[in-house]
N, C-alpha and C. Protein backbone atom coordinates (compact mmCIF):
# COMPACT_ATOMS: atom_id res chain seq x y z
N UNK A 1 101.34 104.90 101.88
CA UNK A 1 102.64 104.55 101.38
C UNK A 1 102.54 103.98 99.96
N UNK A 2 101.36 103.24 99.79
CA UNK A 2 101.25 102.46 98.07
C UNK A 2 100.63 103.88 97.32
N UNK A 3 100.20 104.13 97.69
CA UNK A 3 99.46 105.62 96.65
C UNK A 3 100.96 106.15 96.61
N UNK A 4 101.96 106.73 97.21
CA UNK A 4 102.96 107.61 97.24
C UNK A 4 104.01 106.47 96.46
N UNK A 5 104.16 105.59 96.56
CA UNK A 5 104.83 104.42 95.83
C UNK A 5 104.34 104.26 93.95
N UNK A 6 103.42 104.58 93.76
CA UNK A 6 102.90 104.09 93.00
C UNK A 6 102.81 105.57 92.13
N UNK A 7 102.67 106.53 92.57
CA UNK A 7 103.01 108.37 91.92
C UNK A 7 104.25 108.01 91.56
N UNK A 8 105.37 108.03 92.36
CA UNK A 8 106.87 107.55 91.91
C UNK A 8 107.02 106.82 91.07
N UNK A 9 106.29 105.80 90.76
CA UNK A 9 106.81 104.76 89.96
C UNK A 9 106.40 105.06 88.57
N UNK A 10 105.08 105.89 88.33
CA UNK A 10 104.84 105.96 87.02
C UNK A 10 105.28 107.47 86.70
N UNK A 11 106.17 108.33 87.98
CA UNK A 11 106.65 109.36 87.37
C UNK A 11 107.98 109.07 86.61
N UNK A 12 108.74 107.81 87.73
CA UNK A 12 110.23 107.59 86.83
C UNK A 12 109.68 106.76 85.59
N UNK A 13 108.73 106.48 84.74
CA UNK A 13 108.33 105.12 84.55
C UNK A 13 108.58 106.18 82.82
N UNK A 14 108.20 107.52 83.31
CA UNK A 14 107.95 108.38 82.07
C UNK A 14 108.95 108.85 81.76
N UNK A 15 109.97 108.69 82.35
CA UNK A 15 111.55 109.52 82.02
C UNK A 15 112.65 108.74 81.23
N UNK A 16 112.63 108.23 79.70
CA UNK A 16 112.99 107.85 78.96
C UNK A 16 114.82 107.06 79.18
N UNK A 17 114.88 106.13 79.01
CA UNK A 17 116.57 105.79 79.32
C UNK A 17 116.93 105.78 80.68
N UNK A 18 115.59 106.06 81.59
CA UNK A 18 115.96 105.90 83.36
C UNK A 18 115.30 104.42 83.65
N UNK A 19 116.23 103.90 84.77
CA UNK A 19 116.14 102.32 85.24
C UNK A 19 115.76 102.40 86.64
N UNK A 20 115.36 103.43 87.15
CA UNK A 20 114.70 103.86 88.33
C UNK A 20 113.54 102.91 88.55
N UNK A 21 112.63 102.60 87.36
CA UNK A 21 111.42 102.15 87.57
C UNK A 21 112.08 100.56 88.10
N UNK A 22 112.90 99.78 87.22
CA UNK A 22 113.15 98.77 88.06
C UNK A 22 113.69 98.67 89.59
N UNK A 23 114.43 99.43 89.74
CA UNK A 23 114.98 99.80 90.93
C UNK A 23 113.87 100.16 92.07
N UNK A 24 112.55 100.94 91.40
CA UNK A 24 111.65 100.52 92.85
C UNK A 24 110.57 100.04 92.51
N UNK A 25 110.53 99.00 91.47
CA UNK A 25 109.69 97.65 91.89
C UNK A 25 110.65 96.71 93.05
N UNK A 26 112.13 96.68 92.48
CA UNK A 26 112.98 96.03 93.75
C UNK A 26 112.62 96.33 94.95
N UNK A 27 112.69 98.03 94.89
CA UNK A 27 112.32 98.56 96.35
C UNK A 27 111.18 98.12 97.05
N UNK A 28 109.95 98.02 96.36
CA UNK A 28 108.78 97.88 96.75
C UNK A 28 108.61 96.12 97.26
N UNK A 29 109.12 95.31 96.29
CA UNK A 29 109.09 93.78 96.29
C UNK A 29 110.14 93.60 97.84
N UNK A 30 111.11 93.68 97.97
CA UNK A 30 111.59 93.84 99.42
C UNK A 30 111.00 94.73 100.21
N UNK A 31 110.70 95.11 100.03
CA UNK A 31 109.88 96.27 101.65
C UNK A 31 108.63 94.74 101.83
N UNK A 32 107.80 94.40 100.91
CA UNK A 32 106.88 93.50 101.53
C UNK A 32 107.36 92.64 102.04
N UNK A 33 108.60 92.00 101.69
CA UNK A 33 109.31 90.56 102.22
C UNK A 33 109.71 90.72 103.42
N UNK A 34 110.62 92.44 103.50
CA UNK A 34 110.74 92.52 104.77
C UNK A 34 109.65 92.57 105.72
N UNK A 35 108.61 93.90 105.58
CA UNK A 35 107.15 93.70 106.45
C UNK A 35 106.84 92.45 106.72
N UNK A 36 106.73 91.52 105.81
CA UNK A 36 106.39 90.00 106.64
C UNK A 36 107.01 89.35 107.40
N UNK A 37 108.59 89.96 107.24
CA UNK A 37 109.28 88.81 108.39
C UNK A 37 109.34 89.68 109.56
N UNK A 38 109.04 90.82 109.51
CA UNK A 38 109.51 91.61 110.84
C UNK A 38 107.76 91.30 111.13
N UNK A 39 106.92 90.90 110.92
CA UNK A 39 106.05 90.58 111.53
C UNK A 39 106.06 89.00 111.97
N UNK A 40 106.50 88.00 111.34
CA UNK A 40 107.02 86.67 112.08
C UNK A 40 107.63 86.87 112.90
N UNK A 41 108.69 87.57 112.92
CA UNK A 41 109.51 87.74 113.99
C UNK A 41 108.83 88.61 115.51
N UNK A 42 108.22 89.70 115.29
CA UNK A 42 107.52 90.12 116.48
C UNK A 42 106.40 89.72 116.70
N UNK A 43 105.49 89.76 115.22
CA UNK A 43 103.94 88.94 116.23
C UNK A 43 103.22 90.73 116.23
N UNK A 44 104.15 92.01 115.44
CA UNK A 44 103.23 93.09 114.92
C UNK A 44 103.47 93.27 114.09
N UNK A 45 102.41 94.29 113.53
CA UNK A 45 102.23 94.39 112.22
C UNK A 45 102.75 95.78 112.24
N UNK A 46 104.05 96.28 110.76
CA UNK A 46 104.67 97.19 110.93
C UNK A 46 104.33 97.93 109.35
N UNK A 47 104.92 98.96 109.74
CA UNK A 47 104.94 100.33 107.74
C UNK A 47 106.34 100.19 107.57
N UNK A 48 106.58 100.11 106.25
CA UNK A 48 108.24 100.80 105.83
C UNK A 48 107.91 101.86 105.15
N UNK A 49 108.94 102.51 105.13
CA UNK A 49 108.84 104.06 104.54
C UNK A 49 110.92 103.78 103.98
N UNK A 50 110.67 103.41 102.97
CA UNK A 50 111.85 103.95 102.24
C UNK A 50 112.90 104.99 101.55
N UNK A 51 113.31 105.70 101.83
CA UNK A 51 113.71 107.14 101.44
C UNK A 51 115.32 106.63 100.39
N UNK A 52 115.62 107.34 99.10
CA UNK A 52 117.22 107.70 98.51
C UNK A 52 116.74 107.91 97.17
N UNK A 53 118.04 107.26 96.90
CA UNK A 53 118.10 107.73 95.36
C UNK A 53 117.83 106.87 94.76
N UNK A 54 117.91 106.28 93.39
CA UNK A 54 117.92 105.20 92.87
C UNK A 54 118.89 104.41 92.81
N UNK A 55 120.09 105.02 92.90
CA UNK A 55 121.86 103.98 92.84
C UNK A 55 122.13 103.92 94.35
N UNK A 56 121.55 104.44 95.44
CA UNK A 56 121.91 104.38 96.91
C UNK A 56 120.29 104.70 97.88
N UNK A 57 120.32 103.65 98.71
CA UNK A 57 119.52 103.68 99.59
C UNK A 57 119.99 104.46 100.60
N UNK A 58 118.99 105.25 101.43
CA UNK A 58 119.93 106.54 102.12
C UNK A 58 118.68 105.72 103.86
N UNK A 59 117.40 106.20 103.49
CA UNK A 59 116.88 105.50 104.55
C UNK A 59 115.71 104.74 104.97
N UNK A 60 115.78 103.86 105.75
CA UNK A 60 114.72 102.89 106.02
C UNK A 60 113.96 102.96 107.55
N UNK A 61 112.83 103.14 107.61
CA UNK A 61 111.85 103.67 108.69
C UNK A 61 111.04 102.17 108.74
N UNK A 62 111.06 101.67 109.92
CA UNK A 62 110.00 100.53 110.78
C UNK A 62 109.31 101.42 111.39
N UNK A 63 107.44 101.75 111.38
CA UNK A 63 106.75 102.08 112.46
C UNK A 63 106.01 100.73 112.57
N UNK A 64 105.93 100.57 113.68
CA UNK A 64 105.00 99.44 114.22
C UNK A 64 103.90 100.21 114.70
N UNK A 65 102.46 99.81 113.68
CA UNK A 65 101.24 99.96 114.26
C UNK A 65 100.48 99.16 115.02
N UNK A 66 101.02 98.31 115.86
CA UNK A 66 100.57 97.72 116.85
C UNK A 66 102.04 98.43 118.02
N UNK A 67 101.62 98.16 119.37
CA UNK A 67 102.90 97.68 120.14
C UNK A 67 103.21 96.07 120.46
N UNK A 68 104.37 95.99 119.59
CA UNK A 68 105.27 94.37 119.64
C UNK A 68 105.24 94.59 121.12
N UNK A 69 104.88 93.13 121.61
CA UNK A 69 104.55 91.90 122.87
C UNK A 69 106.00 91.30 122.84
N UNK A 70 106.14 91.30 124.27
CA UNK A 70 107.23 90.39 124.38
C UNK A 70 108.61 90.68 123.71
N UNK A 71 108.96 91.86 123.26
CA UNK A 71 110.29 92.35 123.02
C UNK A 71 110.69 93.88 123.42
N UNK A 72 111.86 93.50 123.85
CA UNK A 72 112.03 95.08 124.54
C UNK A 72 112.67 95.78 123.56
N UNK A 73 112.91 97.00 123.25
CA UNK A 73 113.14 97.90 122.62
C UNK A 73 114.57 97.54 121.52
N UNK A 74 115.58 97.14 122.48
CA UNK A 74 116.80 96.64 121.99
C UNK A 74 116.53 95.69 121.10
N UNK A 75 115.72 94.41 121.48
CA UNK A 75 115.44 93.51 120.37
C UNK A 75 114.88 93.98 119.43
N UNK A 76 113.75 95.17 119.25
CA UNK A 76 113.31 95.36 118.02
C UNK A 76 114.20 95.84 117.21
N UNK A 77 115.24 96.76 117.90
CA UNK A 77 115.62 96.96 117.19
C UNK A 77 116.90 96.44 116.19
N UNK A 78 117.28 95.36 116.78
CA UNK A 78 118.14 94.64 116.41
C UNK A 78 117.66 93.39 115.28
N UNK A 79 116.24 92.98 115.70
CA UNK A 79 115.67 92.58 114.38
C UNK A 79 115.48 93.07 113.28
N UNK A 80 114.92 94.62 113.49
CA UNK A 80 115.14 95.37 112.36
C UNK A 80 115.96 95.72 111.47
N UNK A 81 117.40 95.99 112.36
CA UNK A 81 118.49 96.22 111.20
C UNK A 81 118.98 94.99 110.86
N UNK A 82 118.78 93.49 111.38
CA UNK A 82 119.17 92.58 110.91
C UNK A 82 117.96 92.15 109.20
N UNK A 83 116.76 92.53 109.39
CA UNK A 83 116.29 92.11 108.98
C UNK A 83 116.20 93.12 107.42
N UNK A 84 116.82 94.33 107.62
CA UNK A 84 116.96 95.39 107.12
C UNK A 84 118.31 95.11 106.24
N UNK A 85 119.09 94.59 107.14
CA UNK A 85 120.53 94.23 105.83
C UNK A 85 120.48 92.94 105.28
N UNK A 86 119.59 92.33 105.17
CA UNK A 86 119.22 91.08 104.77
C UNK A 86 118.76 91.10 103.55
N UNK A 87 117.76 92.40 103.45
CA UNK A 87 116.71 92.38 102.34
C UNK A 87 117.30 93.92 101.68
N UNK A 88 117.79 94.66 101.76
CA UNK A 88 118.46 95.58 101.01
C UNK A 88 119.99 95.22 100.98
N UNK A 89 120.88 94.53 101.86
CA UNK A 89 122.07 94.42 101.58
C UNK A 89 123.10 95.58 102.19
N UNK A 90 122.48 96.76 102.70
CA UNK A 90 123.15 97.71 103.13
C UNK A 90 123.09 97.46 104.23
N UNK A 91 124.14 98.71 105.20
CA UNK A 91 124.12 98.73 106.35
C UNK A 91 122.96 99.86 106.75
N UNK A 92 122.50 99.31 107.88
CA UNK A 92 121.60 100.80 107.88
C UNK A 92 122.08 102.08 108.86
């Protein structure tokens, strides 16, 4: 995900009068904030995979590479999109 993050960033980085590049250091600086709290919160350790455009976030992917202990399915997922409109601001 950082190798594929990091191609993107120095491809918009080269396209003159585009603000893309700030837009996913944002992206990138929240995806870690989020990964850490959705790991306080479950106790696993998870990937984001961010997908859109630069003026609209279209979509946001939690895989958990562990299996989260002690929460059933509903809760994860309800941490997630809470924790998901917290740190992007959208709905997901």
């Amino acid at each position: 995900m950082r190798i594929r993050l990091a191609c993107l960033s120095l491809a918009t980085c080269l396209l003159p009068g585009c603000d893309v590049g700030r837009q996913l250091k944002d992206y990138v600086d929240q995806s870690t904030e989020m990964v850490a709290e959705i790991k306080q919160n479950t106790g696993a350790n998870a990937e984001l995979s961010i997908e859109g455009f630069p003026s609209e976030l279209i979509n946001v992917t939690v895989t958990f590479t562990t299996t989260p202990q002690n929460h059933t399915p509903s809760e994860l997922a309800s941490i997630v999109n809470k924790t998901t409109i917290r740190h992007f601001k959208n709905q997901p």
